[in-house]
Protein backbone atom coordinates (compact mmCIF):
# COMPACT_ATOMS: atom_id res chain seq x y z
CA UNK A 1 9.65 -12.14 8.39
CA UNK A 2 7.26 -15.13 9.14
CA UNK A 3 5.03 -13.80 6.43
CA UNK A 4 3.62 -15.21 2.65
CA UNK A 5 6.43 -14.80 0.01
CA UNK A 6 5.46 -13.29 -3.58
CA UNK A 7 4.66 -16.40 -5.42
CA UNK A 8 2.03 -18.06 -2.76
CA UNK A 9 0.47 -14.64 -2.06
CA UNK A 10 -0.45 -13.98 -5.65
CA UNK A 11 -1.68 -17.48 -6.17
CA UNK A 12 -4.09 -16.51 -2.79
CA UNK A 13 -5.09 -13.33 -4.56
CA UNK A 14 -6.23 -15.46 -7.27
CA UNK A 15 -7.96 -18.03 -5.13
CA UNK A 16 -9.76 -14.96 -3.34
CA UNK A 17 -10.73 -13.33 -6.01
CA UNK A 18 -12.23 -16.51 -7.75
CA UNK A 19 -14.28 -17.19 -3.87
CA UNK A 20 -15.20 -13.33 -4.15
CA UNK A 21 -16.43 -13.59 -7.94
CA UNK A 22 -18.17 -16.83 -7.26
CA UNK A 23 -19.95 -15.71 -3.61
CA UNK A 24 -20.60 -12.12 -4.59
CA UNK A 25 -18.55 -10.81 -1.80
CA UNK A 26 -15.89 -7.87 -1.85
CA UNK A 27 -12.51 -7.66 -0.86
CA UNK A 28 -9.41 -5.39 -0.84
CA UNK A 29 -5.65 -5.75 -1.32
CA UNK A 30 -3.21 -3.29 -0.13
CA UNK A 31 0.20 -2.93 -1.06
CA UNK A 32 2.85 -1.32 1.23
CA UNK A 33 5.93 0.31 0.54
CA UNK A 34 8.39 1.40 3.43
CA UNK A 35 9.75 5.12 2.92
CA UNK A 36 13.12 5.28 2.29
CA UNK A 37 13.90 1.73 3.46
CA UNK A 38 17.31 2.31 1.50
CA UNK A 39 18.19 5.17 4.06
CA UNK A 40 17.96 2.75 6.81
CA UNK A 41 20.34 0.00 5.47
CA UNK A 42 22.67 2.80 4.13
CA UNK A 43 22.53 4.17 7.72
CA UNK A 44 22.13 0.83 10.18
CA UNK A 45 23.38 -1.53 8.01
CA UNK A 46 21.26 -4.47 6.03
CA UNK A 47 21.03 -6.93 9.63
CA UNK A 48 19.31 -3.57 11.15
CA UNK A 49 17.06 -3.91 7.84
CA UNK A 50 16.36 -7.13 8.40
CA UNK A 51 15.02 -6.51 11.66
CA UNK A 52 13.22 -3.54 10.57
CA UNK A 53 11.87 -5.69 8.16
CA UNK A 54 9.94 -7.77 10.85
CA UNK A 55 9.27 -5.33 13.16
CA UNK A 56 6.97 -3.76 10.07
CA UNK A 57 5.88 -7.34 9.98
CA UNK A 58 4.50 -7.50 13.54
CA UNK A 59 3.07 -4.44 13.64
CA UNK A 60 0.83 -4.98 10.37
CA UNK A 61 -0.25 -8.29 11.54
CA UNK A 62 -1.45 -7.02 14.42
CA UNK A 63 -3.16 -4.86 12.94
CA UNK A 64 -5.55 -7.12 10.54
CA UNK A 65 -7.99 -9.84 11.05
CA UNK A 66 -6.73 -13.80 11.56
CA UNK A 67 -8.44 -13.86 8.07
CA UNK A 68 -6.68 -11.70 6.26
CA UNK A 69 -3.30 -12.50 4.48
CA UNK A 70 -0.03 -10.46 4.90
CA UNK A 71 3.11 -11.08 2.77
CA UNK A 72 6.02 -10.12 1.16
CA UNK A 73 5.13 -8.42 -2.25
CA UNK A 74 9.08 -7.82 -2.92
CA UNK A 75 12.20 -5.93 -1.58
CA UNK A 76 10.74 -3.30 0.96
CA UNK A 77 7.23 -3.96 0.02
CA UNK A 78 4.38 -6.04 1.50
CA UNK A 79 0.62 -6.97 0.62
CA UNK A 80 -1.88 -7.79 2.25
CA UNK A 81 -5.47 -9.71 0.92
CA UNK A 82 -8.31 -8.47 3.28
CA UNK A 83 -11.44 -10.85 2.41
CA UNK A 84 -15.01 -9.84 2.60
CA UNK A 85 -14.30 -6.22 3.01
CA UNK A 86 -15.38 -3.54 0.86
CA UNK A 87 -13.20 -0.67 -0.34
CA UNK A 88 -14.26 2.09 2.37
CA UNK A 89 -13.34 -0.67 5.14
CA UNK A 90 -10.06 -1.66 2.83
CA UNK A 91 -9.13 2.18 2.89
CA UNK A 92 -9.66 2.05 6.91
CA UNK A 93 -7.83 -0.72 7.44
CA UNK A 94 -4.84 1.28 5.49
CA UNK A 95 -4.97 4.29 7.41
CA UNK A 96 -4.87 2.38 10.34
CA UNK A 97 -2.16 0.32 9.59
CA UNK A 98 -0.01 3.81 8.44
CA UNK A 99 -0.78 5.25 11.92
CA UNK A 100 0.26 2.30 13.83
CA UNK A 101 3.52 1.98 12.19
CA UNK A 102 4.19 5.21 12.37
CA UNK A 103 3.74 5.32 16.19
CA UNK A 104 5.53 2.14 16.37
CA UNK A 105 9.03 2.95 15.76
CA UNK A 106 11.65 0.27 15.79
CA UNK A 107 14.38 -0.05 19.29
CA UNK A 108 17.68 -0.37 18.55
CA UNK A 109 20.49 -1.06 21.75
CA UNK A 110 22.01 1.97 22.59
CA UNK A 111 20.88 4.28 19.55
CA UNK A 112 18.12 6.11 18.52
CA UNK A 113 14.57 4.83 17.69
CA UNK A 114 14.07 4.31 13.85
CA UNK A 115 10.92 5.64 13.04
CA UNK A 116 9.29 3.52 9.53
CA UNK A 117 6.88 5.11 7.79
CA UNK A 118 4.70 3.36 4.60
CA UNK A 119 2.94 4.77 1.55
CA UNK A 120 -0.25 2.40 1.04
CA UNK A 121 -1.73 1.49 -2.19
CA UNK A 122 -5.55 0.56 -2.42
CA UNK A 123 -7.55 -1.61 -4.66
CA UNK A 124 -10.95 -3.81 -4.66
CA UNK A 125 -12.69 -6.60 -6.27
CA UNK A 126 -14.29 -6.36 -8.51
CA UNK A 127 -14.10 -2.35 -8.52
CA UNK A 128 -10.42 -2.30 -9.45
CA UNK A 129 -10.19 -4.99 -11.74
CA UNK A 130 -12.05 -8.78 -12.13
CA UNK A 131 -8.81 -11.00 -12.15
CA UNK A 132 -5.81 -10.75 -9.36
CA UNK A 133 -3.73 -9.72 -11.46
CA UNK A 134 -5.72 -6.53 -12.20
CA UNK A 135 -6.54 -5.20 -8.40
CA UNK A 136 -3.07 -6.14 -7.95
CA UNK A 137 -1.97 -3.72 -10.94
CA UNK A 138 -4.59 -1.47 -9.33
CA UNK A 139 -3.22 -1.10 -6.41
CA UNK A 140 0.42 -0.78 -7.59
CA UNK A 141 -0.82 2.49 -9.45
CA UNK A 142 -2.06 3.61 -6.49
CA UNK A 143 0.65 3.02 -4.65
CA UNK A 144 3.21 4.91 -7.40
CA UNK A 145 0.45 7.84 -7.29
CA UNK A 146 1.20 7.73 -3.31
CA UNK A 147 4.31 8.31 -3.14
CA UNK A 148 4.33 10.23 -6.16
CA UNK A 149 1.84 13.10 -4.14
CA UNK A 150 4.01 12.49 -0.41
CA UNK A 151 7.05 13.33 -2.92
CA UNK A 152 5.66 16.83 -4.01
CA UNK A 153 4.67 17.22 -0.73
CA UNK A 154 0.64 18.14 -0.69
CA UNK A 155 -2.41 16.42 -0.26
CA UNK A 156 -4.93 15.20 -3.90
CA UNK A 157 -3.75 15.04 -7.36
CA UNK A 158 -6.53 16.94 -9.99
CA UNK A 159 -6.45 15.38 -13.79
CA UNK A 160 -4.16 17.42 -14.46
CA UNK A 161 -1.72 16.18 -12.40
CA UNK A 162 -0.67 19.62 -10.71
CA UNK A 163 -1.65 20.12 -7.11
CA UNK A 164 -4.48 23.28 -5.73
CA UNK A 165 -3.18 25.43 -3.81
CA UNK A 166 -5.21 24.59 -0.87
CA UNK A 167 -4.01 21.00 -1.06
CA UNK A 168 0.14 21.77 -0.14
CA UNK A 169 0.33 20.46 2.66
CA UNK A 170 2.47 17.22 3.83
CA UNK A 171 0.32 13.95 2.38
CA UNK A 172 -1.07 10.80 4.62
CA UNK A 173 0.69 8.84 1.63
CA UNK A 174 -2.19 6.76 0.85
CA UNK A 175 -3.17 5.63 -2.34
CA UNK A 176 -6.81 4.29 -3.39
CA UNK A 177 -8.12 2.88 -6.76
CA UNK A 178 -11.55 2.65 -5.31
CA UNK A 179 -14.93 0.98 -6.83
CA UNK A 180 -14.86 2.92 -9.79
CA UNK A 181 -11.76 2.73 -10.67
CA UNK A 182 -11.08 6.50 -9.91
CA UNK A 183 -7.94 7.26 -7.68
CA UNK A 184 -7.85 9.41 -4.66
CA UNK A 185 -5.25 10.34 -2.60
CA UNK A 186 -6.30 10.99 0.71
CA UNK A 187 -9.33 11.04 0.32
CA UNK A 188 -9.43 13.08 -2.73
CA UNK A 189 -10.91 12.38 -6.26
CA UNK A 190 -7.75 12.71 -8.77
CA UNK A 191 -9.72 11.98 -11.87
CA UNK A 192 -11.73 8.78 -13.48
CA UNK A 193 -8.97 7.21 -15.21
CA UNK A 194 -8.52 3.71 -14.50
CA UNK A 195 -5.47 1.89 -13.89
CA UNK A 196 -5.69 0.32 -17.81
CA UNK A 197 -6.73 3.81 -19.18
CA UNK A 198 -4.08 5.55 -17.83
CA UNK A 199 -1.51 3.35 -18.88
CA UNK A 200 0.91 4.22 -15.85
CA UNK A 201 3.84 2.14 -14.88
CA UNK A 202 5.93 2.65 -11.69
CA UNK A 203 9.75 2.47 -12.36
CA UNK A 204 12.54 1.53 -10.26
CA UNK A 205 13.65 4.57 -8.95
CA UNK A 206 10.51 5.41 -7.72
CA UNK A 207 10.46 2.64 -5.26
CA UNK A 208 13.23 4.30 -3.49
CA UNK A 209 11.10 7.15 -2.81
């Protein structure tokens, strides 16, 4: 995919955050997780995945800064480090990135386009956490709470965990552990527990989702 592979993009993460800490500057990390990327190879085939793979690739490098670094966080899933931006610019960059994608859909010779769509985790420094490892845990919950709300189908997740009434309606599948540490989903305060506090892991089957 032309893009950083898991172990050098966490060891950026830590340089970055160790820059941010020392210069007193903000930055964001997203993680991205392709919808039911599993669907696709069952139904194309795993060379088709490939190449939906870097088409998703393309589209979110074009869609940051030469500054910023994209890789491959594992599997179906990416990250990207945006430096010097602050969470509200980290959770525009996200949108943006889930709209282009999902008016980018991939050509395939004589079938049907295959249209990729992403669920987007959020997280800051030093809002989310004050090493990598904890905006990247940050933004893994958020992530898992992402998919978790475009699973059930409506938009914000109370503390309780059940959706208002109001709020059924089909979610933008973005996830944010913003500056203090409280997680919205679209938007949407869900609560003030932070990613240590609530103790949330995601499992393997919910990456499928």
């Amino acid at each position: 995919t032309g893009v950083l592979n898991h172990a050098t993009l966490m060891a950026e993460l830590e340089h970055a955050c160790a820059y941010a800490g020392r210069h007193g500057e903000p930055q964001s990390f997203l993680m991205l997780d392709l919808d039911h990327f599993k669907r696709i190879n069952d139904t194309w085939g795993h060379l088709v995945g490939d190449q939906v793979l870097m088409h998703v690739a393309r589209v979110f490098k074009a869609g940051v800064r030469g500054s910023d670094l994209l890789g491959r966080y594992g599997g179906e899933e990416f990250a990207i480090i945006l430096r010097k931006c602050p969470p509200a610019k980290g959770r525009e960059v996200a949108e943006k990135l889930r709209q282009m994608l999902r008016e980018s859909p991939m050509k395939v010779e004589g079938s049907p386009e295959i249209a990729v769509q992403v669920s987007i985790g959020v997280a800051s420094f030093p809002g989310s956490g004050q090493t990598a490892t904890e905006v990247a845990t940050a933004a893994d919950l958020a992530l898992y709470r992402a998919k978790v709300a475009a699973a059930l189908g409506w938009k914000g997740q109370n503390a309780g965990g059940s959706p208002p009434a109001q709020n059924r309606t089909r979610s933008s599948r973005l996830g944010i552990i913003g500056n203090s540490d409280i997680c919205r989903l679209d938007g949407e305060a869900s609560g003030s527990a932070s990613p240590a506090a609530s103790g949330a892991k995601r499992s393997s089957a919910s990456r499928g989702a």
